[in-house]
C-alpha atoms as a PDB file:
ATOM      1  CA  UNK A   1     -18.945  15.185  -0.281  1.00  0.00           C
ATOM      2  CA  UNK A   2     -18.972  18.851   0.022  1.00  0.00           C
ATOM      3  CA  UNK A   3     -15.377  19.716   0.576  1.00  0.00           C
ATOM      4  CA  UNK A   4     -14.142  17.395  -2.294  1.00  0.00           C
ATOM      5  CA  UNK A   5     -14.788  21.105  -4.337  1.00  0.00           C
ATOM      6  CA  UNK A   6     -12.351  22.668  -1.469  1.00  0.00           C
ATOM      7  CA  UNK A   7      -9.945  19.584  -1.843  1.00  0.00           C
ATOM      8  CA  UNK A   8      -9.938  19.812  -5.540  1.00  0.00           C
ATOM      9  CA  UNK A   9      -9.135  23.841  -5.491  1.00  0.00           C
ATOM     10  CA  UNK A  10      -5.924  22.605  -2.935  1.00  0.00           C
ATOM     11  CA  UNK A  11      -5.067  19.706  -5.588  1.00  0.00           C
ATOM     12  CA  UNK A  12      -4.965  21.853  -8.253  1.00  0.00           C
ATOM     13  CA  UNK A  13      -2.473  23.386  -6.860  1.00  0.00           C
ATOM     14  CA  UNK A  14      -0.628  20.729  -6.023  1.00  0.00           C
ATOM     15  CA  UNK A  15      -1.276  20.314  -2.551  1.00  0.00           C
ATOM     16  CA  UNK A  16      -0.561  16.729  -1.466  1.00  0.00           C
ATOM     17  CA  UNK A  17      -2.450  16.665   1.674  1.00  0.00           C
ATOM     18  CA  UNK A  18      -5.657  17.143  -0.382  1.00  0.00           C
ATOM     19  CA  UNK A  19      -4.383  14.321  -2.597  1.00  0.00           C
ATOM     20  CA  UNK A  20      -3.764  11.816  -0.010  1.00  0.00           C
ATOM     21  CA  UNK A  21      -7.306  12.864   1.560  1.00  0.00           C
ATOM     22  CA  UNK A  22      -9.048  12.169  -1.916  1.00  0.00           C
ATOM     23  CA  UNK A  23      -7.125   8.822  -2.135  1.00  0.00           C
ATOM     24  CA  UNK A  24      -7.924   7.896   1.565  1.00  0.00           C
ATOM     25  CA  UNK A  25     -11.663   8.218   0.696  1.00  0.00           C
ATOM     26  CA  UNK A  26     -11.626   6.475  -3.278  1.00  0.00           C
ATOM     27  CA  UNK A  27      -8.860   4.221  -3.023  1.00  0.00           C
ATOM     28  CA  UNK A  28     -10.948   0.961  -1.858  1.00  0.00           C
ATOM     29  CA  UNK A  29     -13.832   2.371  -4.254  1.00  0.00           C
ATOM     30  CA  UNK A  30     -11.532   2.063  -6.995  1.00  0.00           C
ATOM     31  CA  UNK A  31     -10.068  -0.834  -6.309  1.00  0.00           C
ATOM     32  CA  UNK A  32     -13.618  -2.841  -6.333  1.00  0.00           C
ATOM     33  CA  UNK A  33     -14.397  -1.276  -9.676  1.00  0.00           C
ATOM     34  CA  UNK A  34     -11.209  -2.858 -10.679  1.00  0.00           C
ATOM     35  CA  UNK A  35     -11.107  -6.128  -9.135  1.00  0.00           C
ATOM     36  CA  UNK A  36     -14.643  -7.258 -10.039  1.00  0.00           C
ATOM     37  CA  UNK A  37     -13.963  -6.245 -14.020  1.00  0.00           C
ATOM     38  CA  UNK A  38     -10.052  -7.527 -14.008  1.00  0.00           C
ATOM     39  CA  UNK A  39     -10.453 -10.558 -11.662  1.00  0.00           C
ATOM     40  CA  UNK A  40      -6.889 -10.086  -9.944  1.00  0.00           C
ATOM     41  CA  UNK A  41      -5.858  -7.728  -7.700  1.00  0.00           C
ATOM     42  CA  UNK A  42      -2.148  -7.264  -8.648  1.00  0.00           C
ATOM     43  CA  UNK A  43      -4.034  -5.891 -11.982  1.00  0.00           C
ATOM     44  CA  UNK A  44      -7.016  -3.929  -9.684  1.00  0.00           C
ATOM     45  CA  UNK A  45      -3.549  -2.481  -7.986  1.00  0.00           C
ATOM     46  CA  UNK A  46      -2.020  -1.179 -11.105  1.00  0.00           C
ATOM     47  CA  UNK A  47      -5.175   0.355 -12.070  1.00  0.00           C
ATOM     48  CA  UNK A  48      -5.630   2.180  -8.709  1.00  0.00           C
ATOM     49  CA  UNK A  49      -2.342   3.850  -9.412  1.00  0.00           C
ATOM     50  CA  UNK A  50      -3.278   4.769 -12.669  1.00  0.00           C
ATOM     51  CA  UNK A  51      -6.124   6.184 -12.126  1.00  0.00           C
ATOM     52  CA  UNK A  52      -5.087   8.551  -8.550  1.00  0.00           C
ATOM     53  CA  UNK A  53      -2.356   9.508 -10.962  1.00  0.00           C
ATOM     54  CA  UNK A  54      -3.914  10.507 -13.776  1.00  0.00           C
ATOM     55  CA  UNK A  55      -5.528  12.840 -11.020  1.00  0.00           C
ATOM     56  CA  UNK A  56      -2.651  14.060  -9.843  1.00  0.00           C
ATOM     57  CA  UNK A  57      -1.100  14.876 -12.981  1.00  0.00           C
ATOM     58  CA  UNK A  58      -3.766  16.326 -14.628  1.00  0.00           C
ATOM     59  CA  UNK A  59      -6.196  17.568 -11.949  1.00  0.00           C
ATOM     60  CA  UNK A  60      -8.724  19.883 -13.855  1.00  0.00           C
ATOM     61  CA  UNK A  61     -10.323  16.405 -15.663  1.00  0.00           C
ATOM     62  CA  UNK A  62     -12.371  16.514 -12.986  1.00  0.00           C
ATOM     63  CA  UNK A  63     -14.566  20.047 -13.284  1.00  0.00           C
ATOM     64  CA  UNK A  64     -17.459  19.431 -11.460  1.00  0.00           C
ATOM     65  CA  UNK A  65     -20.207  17.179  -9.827  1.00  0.00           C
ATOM     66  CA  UNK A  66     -20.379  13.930  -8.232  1.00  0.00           C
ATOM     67  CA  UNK A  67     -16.846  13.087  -7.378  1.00  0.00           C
ATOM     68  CA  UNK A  68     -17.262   9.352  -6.907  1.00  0.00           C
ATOM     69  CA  UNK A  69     -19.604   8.640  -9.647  1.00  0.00           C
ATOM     70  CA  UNK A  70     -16.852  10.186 -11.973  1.00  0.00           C
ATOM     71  CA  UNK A  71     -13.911   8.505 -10.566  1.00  0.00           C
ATOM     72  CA  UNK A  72     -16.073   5.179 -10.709  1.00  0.00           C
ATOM     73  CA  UNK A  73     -16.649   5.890 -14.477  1.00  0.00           C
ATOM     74  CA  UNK A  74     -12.753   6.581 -15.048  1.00  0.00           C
ATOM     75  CA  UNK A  75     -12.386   3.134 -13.361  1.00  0.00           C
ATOM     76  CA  UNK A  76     -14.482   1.290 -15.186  1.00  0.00           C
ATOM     77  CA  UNK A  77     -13.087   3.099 -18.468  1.00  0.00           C
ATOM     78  CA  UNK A  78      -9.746   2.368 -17.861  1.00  0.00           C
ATOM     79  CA  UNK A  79     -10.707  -1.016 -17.103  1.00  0.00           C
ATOM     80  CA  UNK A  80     -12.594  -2.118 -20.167  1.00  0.00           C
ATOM     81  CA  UNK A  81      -9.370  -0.753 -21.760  1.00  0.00           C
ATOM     82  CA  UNK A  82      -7.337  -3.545 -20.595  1.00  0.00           C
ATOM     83  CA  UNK A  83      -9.413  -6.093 -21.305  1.00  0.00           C
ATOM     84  CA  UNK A  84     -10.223  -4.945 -24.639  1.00  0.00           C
ATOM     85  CA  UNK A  85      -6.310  -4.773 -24.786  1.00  0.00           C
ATOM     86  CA  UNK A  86      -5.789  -8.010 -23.491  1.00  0.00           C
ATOM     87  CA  UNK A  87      -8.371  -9.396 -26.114  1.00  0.00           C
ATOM     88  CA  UNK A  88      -6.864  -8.024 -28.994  1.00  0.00           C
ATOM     89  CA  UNK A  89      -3.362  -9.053 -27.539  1.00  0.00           C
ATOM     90  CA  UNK A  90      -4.532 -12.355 -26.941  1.00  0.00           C
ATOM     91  CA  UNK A  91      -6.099 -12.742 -30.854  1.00  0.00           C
ATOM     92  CA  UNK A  92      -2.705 -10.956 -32.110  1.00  0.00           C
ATOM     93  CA  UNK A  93      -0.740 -13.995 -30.426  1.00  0.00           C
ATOM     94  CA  UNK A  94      -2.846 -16.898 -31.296  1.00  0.00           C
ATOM     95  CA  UNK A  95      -0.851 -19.193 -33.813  1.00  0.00           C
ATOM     96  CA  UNK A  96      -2.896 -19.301 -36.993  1.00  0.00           C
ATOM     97  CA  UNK A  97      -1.535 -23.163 -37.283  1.00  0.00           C
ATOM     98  CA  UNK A  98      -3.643 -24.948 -33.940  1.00  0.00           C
ATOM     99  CA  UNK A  99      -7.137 -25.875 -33.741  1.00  0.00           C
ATOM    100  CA  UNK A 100      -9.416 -23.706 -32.220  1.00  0.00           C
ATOM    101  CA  UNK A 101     -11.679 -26.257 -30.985  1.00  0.00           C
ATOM    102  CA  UNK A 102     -11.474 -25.674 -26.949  1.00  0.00           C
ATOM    103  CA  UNK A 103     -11.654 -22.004 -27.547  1.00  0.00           C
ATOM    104  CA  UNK A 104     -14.778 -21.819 -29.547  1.00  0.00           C
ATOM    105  CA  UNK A 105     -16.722 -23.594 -26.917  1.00  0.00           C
ATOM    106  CA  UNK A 106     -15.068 -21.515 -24.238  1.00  0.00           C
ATOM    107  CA  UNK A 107     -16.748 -18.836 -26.052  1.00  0.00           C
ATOM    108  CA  UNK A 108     -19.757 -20.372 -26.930  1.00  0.00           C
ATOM    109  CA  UNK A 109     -20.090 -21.352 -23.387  1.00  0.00           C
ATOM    110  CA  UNK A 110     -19.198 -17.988 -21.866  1.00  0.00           C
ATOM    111  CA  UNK A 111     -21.879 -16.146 -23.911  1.00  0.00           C
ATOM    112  CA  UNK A 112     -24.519 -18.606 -23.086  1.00  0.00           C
ATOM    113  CA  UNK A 113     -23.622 -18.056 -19.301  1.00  0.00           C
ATOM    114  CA  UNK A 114     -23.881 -14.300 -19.912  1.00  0.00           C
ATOM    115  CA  UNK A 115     -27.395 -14.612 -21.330  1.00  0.00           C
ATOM    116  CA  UNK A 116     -28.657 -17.076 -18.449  1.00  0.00           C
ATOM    117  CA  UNK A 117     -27.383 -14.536 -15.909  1.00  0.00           C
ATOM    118  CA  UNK A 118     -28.915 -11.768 -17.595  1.00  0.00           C
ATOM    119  CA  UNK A 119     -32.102 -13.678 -18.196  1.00  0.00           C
ATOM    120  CA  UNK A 120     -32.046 -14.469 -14.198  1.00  0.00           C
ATOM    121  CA  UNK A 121     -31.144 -10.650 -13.386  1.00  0.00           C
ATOM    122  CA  UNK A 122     -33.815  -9.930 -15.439  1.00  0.00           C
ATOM    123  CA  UNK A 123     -36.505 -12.290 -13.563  1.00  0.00           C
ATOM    124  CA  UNK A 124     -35.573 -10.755  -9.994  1.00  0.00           C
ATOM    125  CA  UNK A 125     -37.972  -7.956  -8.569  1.00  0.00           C
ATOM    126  CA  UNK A 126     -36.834  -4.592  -9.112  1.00  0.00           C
ATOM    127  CA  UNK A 127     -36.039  -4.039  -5.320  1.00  0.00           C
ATOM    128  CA  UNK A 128     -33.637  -6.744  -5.671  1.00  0.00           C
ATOM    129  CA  UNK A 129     -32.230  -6.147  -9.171  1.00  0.00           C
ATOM    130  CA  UNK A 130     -31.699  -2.679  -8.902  1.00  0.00           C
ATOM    131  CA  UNK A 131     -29.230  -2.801  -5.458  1.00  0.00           C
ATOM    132  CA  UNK A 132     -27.429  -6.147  -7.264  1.00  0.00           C
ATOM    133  CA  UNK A 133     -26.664  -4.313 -10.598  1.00  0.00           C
ATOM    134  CA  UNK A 134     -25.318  -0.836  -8.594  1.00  0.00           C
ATOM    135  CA  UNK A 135     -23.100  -3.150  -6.697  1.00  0.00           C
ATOM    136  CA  UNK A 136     -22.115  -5.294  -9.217  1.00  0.00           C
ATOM    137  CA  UNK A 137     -21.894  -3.461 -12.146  1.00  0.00           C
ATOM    138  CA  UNK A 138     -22.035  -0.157 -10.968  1.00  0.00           C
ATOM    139  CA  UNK A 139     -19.261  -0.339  -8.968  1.00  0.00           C
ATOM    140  CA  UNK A 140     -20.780   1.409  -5.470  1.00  0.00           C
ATOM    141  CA  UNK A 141     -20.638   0.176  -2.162  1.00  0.00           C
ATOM    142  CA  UNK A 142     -23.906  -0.719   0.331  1.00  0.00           C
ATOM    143  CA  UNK A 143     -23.671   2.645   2.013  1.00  0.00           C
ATOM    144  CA  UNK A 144     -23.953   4.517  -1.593  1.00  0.00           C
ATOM    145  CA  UNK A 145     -26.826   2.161  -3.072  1.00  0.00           C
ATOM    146  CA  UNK A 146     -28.692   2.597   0.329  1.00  0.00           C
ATOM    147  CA  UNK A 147     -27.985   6.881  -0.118  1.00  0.00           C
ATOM    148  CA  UNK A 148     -28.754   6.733  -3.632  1.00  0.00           C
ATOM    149  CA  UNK A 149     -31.809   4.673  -2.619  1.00  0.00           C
ATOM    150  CA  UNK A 150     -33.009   6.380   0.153  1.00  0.00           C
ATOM    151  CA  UNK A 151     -33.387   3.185   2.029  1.00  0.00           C
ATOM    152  CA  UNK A 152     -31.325   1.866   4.780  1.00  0.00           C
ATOM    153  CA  UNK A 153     -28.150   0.038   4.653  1.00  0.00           C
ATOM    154  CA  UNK A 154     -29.634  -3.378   6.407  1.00  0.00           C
ATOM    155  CA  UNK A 155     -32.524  -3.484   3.908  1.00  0.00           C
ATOM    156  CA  UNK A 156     -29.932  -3.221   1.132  1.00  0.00           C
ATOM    157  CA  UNK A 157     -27.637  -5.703   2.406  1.00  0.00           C
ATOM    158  CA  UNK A 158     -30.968  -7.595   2.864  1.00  0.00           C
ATOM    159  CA  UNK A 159     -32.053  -7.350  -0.488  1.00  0.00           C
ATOM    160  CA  UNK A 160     -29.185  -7.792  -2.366  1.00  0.00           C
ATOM    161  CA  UNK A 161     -28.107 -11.092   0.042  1.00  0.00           C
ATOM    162  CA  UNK A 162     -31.996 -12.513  -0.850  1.00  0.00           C
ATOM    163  CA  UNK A 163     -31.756 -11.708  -4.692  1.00  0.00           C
ATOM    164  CA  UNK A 164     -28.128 -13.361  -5.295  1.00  0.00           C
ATOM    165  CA  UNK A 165     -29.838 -16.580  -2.974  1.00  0.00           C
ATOM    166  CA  UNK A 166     -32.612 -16.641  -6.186  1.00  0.00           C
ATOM    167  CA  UNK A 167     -30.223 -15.666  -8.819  1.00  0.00           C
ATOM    168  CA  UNK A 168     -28.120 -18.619  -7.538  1.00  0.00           C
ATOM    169  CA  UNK A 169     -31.747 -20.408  -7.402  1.00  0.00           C
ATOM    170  CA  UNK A 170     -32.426 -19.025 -10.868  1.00  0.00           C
ATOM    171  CA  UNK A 171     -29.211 -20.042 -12.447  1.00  0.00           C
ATOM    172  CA  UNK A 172     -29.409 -23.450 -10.840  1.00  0.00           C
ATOM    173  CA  UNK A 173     -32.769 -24.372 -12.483  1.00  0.00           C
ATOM    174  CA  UNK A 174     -31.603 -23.507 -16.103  1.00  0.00           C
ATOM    175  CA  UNK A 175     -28.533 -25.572 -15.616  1.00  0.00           C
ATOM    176  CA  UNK A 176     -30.946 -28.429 -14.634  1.00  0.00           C
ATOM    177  CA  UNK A 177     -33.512 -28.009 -17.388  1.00  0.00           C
END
């Protein structure tokens, strides 16, 4: 938005009206970045505050450009943090004295998963694909893909409602095979 430059200038000055304005506008953004990558919203919480005070504390990380793109990237930075952090917490704890037997297939079976959903991403037509993997894994909502798109919100909600029906489909006919 245009006046997030004008909000930013009041910010930077510590100006909590602008704050609370930026917040009012980013907050749920940030918090669906979150909970899609953590999986629980107590953690999606904590990372919302994290990130709105990193910005508040140290406003001039954010010089220029598009304001919700780069608070989306922070989110998603922040969150691939924990779980990298929670990974390496998780292999620091694990006795070195108990079989590992259910956790290797876990893995196994969580990579194999990843590939069949790729594979079925992969086999949707672009003007389904492309809204799914903003949403998704780009962390914006149907109003930005259909702006970033240039086509309206209904035929994005459209489209990405028919391609999750064949990626469902598509993910349903490789567990059969």
């Amino acid at each position: 938005m245009d006046d997030n430059l004008g909000l930013f200038a009041r910010l930077r000055e510590r100006d909590i009206n602008a704050f609370e304005v930026l917040y009012d506008r980013y907050h749920r953004l940030v918090f669906g970045i979150a909970h899609r990558m953590l999986g629980e919203p107590a953690a999606a919480e904590d990372l919302v505050q994290s990130v709105f005070l990193k910005l508040w504390s140290t406003p001039d990380v954010f010089r220029a450009g598009n304001f919700g793109a780069w608070i989306s990237r922070v989110t998603r930075n922040q969150a691939l943090d924990i779980l990298r952090s929670k990974a390496m917490r998780a292999i620091d704890e694990m006795p070195a004295d108990i079989p590992s037997e259910g956790t290797v297939d876990e893995v196994v079976f969580a990579r194999i998963d990843g590939a069949r959903v790729r594979d079925a991403l992969r086999a949707l037509p672009d003007d389904q694909r492309i809204p799914i993997e903003l949403g998704f894994f780009g962390g914006i909502t149907h109003e930005q893909i259909a702006e970033q798109l240039n086509v309206p919100l209904g035929t994005i909600k459209t489209r990405i409602r028919s391609g999750l029906r064949r990626l469902r489909e598509g993910m349903q006919a490789q567990v059969l095979r």
